[in-house]
Structures are given as C-alpha cells and as structure tokens.
C-alpha atoms as a PDB file:
ATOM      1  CA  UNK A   1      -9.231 -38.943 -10.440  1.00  0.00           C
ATOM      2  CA  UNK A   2      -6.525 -41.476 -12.161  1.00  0.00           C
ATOM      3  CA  UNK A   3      -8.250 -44.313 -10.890  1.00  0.00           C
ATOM      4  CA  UNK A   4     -11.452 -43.055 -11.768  1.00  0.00           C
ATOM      5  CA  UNK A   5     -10.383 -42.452 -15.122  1.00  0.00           C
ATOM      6  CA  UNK A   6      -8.587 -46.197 -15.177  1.00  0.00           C
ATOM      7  CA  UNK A   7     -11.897 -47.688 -14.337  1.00  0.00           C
ATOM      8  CA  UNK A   8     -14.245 -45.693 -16.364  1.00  0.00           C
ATOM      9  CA  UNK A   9     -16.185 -44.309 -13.435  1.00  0.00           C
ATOM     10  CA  UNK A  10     -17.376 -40.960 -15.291  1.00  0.00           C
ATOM     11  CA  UNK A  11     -19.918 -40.011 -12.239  1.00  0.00           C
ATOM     12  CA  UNK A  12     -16.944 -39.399 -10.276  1.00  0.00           C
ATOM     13  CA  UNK A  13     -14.707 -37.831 -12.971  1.00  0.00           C
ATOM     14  CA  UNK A  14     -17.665 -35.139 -13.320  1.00  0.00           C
ATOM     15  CA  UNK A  15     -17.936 -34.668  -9.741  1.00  0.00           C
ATOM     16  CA  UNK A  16     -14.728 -33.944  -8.724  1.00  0.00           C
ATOM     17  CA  UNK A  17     -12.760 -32.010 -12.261  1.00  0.00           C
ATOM     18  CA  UNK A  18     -14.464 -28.995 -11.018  1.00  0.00           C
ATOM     19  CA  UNK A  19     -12.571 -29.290  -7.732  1.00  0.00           C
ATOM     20  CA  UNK A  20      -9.781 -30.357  -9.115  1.00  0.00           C
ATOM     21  CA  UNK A  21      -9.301 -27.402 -11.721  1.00  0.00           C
ATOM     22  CA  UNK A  22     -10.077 -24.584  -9.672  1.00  0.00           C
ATOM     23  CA  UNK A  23      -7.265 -25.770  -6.476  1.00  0.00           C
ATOM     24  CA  UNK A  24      -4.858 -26.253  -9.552  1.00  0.00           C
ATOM     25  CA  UNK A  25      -5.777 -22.742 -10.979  1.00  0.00           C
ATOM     26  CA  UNK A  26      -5.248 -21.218  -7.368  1.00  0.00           C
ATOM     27  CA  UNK A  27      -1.962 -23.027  -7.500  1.00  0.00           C
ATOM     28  CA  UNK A  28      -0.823 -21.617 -10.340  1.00  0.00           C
ATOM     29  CA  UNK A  29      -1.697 -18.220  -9.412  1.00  0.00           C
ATOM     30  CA  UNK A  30       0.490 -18.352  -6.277  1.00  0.00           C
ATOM     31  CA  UNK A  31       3.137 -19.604  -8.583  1.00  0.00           C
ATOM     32  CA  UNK A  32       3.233 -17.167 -11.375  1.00  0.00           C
ATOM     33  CA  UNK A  33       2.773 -14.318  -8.039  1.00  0.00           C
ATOM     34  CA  UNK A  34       6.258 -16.069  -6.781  1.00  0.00           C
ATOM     35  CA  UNK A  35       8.109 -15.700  -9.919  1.00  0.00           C
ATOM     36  CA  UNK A  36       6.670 -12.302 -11.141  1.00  0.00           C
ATOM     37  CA  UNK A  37       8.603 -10.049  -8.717  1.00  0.00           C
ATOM     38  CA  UNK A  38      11.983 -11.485  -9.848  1.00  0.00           C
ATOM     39  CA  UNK A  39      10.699 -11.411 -13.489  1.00  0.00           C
ATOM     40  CA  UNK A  40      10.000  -7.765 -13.492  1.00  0.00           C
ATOM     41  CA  UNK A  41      13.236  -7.028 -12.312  1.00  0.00           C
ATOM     42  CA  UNK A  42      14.895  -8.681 -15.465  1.00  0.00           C
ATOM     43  CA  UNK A  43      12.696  -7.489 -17.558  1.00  0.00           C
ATOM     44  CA  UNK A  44      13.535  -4.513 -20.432  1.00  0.00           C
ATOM     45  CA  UNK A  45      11.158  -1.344 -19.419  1.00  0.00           C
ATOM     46  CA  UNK A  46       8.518  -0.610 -22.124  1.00  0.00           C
ATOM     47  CA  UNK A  47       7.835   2.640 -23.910  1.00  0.00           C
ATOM     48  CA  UNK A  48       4.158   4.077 -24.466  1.00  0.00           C
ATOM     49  CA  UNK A  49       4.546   3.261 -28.173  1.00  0.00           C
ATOM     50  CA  UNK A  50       4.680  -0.389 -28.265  1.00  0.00           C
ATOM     51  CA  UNK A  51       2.557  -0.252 -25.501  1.00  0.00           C
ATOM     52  CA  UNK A  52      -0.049   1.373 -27.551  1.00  0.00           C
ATOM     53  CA  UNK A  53       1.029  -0.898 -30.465  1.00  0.00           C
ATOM     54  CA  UNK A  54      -0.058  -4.109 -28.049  1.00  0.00           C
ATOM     55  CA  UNK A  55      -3.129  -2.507 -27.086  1.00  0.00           C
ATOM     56  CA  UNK A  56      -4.331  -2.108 -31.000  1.00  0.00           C
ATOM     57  CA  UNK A  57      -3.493  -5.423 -31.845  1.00  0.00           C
ATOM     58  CA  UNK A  58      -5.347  -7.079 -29.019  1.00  0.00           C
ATOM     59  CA  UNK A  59      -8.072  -4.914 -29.560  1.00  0.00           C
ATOM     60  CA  UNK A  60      -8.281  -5.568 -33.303  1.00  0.00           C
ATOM     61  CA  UNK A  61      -7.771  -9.572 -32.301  1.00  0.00           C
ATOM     62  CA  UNK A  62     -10.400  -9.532 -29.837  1.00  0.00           C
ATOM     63  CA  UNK A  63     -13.691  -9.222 -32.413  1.00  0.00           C
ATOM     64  CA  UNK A  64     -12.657 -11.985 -34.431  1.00  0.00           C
ATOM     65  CA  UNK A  65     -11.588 -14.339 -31.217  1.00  0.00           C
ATOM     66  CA  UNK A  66      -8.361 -14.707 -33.110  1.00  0.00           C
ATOM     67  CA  UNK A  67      -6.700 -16.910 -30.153  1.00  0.00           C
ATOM     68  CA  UNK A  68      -3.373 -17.496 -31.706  1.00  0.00           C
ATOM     69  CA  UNK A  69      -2.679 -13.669 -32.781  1.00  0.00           C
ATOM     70  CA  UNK A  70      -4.336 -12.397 -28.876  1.00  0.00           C
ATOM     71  CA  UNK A  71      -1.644 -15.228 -27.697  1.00  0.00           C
ATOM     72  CA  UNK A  72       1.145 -13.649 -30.124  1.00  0.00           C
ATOM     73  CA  UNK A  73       0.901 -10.111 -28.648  1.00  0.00           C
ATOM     74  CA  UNK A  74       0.463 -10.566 -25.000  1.00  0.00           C
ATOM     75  CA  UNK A  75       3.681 -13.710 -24.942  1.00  0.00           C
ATOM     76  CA  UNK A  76       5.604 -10.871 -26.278  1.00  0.00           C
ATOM     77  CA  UNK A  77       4.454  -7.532 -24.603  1.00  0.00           C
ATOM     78  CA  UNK A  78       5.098  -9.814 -21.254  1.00  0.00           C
ATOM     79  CA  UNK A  79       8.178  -9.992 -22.053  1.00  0.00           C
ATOM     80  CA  UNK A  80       8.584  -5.915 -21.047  1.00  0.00           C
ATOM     81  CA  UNK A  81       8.309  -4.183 -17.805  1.00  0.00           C
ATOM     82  CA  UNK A  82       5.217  -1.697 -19.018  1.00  0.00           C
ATOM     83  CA  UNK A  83       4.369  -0.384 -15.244  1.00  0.00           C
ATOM     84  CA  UNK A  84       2.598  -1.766 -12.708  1.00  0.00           C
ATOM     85  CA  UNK A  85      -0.994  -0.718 -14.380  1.00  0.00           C
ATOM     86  CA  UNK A  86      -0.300  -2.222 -17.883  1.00  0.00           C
ATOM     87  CA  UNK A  87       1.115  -5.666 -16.696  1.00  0.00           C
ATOM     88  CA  UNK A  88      -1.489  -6.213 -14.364  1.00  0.00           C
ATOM     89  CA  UNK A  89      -4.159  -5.567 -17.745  1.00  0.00           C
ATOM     90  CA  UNK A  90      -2.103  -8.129 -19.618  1.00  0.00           C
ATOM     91  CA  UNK A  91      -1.994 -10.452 -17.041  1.00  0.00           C
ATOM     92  CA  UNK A  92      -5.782 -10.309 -16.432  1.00  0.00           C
ATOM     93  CA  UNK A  93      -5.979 -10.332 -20.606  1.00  0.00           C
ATOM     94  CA  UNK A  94      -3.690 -13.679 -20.491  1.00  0.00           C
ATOM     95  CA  UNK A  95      -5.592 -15.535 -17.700  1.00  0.00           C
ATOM     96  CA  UNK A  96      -8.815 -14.388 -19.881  1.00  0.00           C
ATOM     97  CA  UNK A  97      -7.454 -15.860 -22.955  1.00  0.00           C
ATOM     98  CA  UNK A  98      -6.652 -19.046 -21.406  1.00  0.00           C
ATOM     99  CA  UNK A  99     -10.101 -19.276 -20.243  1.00  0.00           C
ATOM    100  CA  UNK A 100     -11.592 -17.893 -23.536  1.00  0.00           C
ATOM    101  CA  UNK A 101     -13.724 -15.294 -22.036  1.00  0.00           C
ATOM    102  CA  UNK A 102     -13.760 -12.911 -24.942  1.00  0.00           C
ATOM    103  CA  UNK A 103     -16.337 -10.453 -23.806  1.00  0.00           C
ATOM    104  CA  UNK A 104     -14.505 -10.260 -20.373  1.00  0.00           C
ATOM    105  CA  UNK A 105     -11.520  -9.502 -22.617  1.00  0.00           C
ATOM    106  CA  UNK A 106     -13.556  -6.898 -24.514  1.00  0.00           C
ATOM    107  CA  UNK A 107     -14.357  -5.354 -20.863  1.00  0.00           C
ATOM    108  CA  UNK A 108     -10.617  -4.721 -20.285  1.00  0.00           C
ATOM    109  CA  UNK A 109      -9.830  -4.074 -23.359  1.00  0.00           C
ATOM    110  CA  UNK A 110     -12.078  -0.784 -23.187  1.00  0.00           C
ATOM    111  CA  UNK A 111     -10.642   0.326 -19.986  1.00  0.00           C
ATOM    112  CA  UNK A 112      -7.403   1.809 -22.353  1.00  0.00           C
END
C-alpha cells in the first residue's frame, strides 16, 4: 500500500484499503480484549447514578450526532468498572462512534 501510494497507483490503493482496514480493526480488537481484563481490575466501580447520568447524555448526544460530546461521556464513563453488562454497551457505543454509525448507536442506546 506505501508503494502504491508513492507511485500514484490508486486502482490498487482502492483494491486493497478494504483489506487492509478490516485485518487492522480485528487487530485492534484482540488488543483492546488483552488489555481490558487488567484494566477492569484497576478500575474505580461505578454506581447506578452516574451510570444513568452517562446513559442521558449519550442519549441526548445521539439525535444531534454530536461526536465530540458522545466522545466526552463514554472516554470518561470507561474510565469506571460499571459491570460486565454496561461496559460491554459502552464498548459497542465506542466502536460505533468511531465508525459513525449513529442509528446503530440509537439501537443500543434503546436497549437501557
């Protein structure tokens, strides 16, 4: 893909960046599953308020697409252990986000 991009070749650029961003999405999964188990253990435990608090934020975010305040919330509710249910939601919220998939965010957003 460098040299492709060195010599302008934009047939094979096309071709292959699908390839290439789904094995480096796989490769970042298995390295965020790695470090999540030590993480958790670190990590403060979370009470149902500010859990509920995170929820009606994101949920108020969500409508407008309002990126930076969805990114806001779920950087800092990650940084609390909120169960097993909860930080698997903001997890699957997160990768969402990053892919910009609001109406799959809007799906697990109405699961709470």
């Amino acid at each position: 893909m460098e040299d492709a991009g060195k010599t302008g070749n934009v047939e094979e650029i096309k071709e292959n960046t699908g390839e290439l961003l789904t094995l480096y999405r796989q490769y970042t999964e298995k390295l965020n599953k790695l470090s999540e188990g030590e993480s958790d253990r670190n990590r403060e435990k979370c009470d149902e308020a500010t859990i509920k608090e995170a929820y009606e934020a994101l949920k108020e975010s969500a409508p407008d697409m309002d990126y930076d305040s969805f990114e806001m919330v779920l950087l800092n509710i990650r940084e609390y252990d909120c169960g097993e249910e909860h930080n698997d939601r903001f997890e699957r919220l997160y990768r969402k986000m990053k892919d910009l998939d609001w109406d799959a965010i809007v799906e697990i957003l109405n699961e709470v």
